[in-house]
PDB file of N, CA and C in Angstrom:
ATOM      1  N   UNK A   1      -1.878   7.569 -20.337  1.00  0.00           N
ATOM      2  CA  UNK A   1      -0.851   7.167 -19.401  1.00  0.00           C
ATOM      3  C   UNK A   1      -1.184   5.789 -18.815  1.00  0.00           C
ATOM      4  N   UNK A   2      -0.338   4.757 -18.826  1.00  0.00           N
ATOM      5  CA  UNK A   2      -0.486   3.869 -18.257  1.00  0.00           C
ATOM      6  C   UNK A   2      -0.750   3.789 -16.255  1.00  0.00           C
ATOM      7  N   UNK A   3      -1.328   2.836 -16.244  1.00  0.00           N
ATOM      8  CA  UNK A   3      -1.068   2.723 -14.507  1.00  0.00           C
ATOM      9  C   UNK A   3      -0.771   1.634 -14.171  1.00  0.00           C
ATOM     10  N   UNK A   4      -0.375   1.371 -12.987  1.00  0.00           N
ATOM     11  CA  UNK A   4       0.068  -0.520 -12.289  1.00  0.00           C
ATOM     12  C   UNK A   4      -0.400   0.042 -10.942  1.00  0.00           C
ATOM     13  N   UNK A   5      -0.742  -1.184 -10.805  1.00  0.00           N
ATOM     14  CA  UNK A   5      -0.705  -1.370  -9.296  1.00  0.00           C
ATOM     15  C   UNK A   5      -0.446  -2.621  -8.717  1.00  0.00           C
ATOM     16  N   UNK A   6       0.226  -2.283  -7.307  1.00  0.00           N
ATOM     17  CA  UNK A   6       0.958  -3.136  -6.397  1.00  0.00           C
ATOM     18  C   UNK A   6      -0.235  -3.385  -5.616  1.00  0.00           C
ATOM     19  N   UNK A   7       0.245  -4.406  -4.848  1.00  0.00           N
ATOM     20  CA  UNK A   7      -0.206  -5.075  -3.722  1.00  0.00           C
ATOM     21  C   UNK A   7       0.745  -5.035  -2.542  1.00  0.00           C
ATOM     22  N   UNK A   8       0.379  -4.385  -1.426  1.00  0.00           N
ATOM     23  CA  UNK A   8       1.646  -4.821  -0.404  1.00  0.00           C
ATOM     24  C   UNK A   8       1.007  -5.147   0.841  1.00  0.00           C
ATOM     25  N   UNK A   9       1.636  -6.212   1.343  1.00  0.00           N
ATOM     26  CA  UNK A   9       0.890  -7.032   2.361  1.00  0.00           C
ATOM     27  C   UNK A   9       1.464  -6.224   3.401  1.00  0.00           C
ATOM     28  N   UNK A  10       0.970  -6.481   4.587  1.00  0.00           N
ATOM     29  CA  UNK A  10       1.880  -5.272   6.250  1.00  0.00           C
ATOM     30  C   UNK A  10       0.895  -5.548   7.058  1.00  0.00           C
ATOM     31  N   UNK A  11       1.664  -5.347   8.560  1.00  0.00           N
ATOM     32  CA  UNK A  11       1.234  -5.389   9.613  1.00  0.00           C
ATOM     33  C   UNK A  11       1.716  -3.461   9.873  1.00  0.00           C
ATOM     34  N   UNK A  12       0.526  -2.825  10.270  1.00  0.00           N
ATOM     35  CA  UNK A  12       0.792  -1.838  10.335  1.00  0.00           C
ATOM     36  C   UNK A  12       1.561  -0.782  11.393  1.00  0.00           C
ATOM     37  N   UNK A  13       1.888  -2.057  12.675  1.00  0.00           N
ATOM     38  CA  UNK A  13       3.072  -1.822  13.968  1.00  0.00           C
ATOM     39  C   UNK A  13       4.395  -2.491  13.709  1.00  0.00           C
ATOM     40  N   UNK A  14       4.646  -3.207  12.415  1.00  0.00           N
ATOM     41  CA  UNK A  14       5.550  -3.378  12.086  1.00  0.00           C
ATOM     42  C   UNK A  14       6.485  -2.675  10.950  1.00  0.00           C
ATOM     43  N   UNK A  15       5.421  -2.737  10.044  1.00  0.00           N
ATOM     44  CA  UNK A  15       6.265  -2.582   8.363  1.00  0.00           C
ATOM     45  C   UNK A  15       6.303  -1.376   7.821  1.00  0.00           C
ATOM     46  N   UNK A  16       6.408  -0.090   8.847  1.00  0.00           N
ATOM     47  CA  UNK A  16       6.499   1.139   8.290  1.00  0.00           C
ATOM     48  C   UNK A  16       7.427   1.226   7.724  1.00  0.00           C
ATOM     49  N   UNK A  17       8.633   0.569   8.028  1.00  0.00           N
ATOM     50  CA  UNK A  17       9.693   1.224   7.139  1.00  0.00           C
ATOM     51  C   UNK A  17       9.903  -0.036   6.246  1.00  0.00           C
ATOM     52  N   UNK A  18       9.448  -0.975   5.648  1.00  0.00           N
ATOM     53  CA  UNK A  18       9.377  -1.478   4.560  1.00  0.00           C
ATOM     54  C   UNK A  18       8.630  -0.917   3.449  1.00  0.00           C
ATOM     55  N   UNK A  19       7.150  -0.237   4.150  1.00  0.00           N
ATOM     56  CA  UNK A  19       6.225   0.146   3.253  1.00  0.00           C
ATOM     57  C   UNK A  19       7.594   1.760   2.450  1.00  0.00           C
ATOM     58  N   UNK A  20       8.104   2.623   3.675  1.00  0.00           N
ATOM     59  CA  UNK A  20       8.789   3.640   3.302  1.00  0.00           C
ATOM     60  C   UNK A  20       9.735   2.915   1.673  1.00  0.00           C
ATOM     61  N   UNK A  21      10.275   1.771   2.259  1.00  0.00           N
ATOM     62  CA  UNK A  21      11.718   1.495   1.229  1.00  0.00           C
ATOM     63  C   UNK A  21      10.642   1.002  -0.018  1.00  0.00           C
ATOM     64  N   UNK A  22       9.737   0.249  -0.207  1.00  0.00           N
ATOM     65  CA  UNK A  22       9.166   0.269  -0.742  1.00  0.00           C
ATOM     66  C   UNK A  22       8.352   1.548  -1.980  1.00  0.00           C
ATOM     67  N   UNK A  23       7.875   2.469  -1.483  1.00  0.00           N
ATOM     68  CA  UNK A  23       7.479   3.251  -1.875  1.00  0.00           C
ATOM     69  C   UNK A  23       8.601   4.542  -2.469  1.00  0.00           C
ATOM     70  N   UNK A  24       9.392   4.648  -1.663  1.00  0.00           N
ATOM     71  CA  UNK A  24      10.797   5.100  -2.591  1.00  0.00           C
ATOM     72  C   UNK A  24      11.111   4.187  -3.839  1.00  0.00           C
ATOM     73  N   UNK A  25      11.334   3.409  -3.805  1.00  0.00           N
ATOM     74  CA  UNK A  25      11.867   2.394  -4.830  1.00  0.00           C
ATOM     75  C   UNK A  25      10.963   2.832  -6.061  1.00  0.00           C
ATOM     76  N   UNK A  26       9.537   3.181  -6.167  1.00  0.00           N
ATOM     77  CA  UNK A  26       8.671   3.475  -7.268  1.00  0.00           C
ATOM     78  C   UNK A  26       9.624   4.288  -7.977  1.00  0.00           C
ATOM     79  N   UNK A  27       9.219   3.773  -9.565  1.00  0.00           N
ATOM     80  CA  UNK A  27       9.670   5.003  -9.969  1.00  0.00           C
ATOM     81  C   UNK A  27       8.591   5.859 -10.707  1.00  0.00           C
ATOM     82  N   UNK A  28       7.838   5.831 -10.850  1.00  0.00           N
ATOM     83  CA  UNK A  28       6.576   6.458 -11.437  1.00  0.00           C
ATOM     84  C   UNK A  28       5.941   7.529 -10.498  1.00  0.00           C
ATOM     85  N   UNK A  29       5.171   7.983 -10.301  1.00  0.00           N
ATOM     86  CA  UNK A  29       4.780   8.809  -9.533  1.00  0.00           C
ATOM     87  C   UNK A  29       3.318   8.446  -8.731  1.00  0.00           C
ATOM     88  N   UNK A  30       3.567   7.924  -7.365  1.00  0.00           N
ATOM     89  CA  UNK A  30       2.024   7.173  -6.509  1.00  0.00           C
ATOM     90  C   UNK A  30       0.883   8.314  -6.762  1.00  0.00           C
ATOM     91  N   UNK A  31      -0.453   7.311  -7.443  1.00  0.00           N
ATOM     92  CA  UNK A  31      -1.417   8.399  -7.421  1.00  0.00           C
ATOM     93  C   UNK A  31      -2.123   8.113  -5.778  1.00  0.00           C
ATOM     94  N   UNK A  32      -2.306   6.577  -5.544  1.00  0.00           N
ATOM     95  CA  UNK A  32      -3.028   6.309  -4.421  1.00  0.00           C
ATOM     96  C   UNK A  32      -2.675   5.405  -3.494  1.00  0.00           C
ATOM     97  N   UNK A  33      -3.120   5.657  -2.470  1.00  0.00           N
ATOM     98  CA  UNK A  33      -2.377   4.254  -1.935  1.00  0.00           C
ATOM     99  C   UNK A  33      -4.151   4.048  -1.028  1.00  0.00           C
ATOM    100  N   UNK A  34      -4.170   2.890  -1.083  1.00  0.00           N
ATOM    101  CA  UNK A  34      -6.215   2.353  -0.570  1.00  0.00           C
ATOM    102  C   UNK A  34      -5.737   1.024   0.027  1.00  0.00           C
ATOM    103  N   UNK A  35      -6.416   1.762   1.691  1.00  0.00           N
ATOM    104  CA  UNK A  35      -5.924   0.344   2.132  1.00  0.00           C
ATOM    105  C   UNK A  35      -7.249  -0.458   2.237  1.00  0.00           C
ATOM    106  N   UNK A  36      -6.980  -1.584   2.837  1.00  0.00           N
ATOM    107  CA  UNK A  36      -8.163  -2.578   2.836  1.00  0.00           C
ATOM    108  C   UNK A  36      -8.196  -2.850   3.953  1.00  0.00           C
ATOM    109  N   UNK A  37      -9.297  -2.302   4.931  1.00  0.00           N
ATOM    110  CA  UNK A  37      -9.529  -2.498   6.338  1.00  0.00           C
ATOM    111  C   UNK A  37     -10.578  -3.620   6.856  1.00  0.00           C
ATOM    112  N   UNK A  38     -10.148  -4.241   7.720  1.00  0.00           N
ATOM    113  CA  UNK A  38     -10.930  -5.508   7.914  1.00  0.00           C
ATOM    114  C   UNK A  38     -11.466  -5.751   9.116  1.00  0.00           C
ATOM    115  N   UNK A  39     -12.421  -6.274   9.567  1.00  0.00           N
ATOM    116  CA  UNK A  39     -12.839  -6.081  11.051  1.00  0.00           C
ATOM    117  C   UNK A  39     -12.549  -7.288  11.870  1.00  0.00           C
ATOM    118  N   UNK A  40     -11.572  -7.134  13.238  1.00  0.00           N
ATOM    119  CA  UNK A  40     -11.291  -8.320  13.854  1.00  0.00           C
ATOM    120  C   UNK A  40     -12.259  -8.367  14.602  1.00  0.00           C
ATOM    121  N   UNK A  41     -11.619  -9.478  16.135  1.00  0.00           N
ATOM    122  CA  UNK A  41     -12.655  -9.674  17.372  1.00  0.00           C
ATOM    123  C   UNK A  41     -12.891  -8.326  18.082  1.00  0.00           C
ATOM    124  N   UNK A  42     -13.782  -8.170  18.540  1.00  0.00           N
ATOM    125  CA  UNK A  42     -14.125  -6.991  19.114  1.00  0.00           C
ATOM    126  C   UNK A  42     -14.349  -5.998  18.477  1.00  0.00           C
ATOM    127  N   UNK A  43     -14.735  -6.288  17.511  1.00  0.00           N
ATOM    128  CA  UNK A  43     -15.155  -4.860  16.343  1.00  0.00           C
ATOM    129  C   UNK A  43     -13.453  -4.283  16.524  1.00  0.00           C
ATOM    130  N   UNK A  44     -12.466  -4.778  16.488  1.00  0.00           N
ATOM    131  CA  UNK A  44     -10.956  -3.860  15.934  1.00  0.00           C
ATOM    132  C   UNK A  44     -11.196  -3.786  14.675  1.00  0.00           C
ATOM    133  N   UNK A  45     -10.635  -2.675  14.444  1.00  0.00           N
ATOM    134  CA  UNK A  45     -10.276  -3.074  12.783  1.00  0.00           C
ATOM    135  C   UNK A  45      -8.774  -3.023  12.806  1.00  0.00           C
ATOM    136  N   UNK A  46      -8.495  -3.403  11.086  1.00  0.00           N
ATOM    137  CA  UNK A  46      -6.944  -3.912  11.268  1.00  0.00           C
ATOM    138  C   UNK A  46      -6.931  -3.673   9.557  1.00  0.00           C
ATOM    139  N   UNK A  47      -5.557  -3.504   9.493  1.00  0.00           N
ATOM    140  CA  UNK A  47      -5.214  -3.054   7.951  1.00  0.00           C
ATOM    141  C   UNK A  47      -4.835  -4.516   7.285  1.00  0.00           C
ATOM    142  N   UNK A  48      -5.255  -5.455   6.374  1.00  0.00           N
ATOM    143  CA  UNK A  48      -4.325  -5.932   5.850  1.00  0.00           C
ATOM    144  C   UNK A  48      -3.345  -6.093   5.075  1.00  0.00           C
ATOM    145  N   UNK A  49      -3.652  -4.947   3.738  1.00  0.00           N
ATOM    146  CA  UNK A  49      -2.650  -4.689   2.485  1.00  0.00           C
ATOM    147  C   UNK A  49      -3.229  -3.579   2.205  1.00  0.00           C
ATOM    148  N   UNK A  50      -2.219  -2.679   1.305  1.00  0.00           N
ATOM    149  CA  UNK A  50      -2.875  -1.457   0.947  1.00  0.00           C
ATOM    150  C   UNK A  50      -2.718  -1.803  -0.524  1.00  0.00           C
ATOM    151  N   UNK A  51      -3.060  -1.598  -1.433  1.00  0.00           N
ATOM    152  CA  UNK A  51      -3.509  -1.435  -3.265  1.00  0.00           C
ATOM    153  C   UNK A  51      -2.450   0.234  -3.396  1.00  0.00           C
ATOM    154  N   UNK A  52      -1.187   0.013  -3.612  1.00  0.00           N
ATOM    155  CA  UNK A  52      -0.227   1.652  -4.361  1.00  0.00           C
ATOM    156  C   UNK A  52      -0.793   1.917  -5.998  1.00  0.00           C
ATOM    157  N   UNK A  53      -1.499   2.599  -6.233  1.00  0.00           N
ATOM    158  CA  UNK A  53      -1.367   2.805  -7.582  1.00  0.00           C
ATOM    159  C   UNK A  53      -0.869   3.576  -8.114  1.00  0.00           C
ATOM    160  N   UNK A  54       0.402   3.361  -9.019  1.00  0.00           N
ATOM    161  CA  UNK A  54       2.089   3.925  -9.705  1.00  0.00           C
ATOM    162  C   UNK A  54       1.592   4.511 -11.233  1.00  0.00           C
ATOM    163  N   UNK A  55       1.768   5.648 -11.528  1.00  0.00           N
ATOM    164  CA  UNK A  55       1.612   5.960 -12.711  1.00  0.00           C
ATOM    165  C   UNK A  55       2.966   6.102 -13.346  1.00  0.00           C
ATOM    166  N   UNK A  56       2.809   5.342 -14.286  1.00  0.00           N
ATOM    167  CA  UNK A  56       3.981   4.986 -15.104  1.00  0.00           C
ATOM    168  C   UNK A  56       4.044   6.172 -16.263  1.00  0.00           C
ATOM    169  N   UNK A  57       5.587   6.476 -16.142  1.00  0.00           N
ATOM    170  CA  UNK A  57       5.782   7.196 -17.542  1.00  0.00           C
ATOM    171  C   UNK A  57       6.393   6.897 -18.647  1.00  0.00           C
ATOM    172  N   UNK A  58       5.731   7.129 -19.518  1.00  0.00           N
ATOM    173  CA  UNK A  58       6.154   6.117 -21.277  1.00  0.00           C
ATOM    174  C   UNK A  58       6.944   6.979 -21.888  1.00  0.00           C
TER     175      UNK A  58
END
């Protein structure tokens, strides 16, 4: 089975419902979604993009 993966950039108090329209739109079936957490000032952490990986059907 093939796989792809996306990249989707987000602010995570904003783009919930982009990430939603987004993730509907797949048509394959999401195995993962891995976000990439990063550390700001003050020891915050903060999401910058999450990695969707779409398993494609042939």
């Amino acid at each position: 089975m093939p796989y792809r993966v996306h990249r989707f950039d987000l602010r995570m108090s904003k783009d919930q419902g982009n990430l939603q329209r987004f993730l509907n739109s797949l048509r394959g079936e999401v195995i993962a979604v891995v976000p990439n957490v990063t550390m700001g000032p003050f020891w915050a952490h903060k999401v910058d993009f999450v990695l969707v990986v779409e398993k494609i059907e042939t």
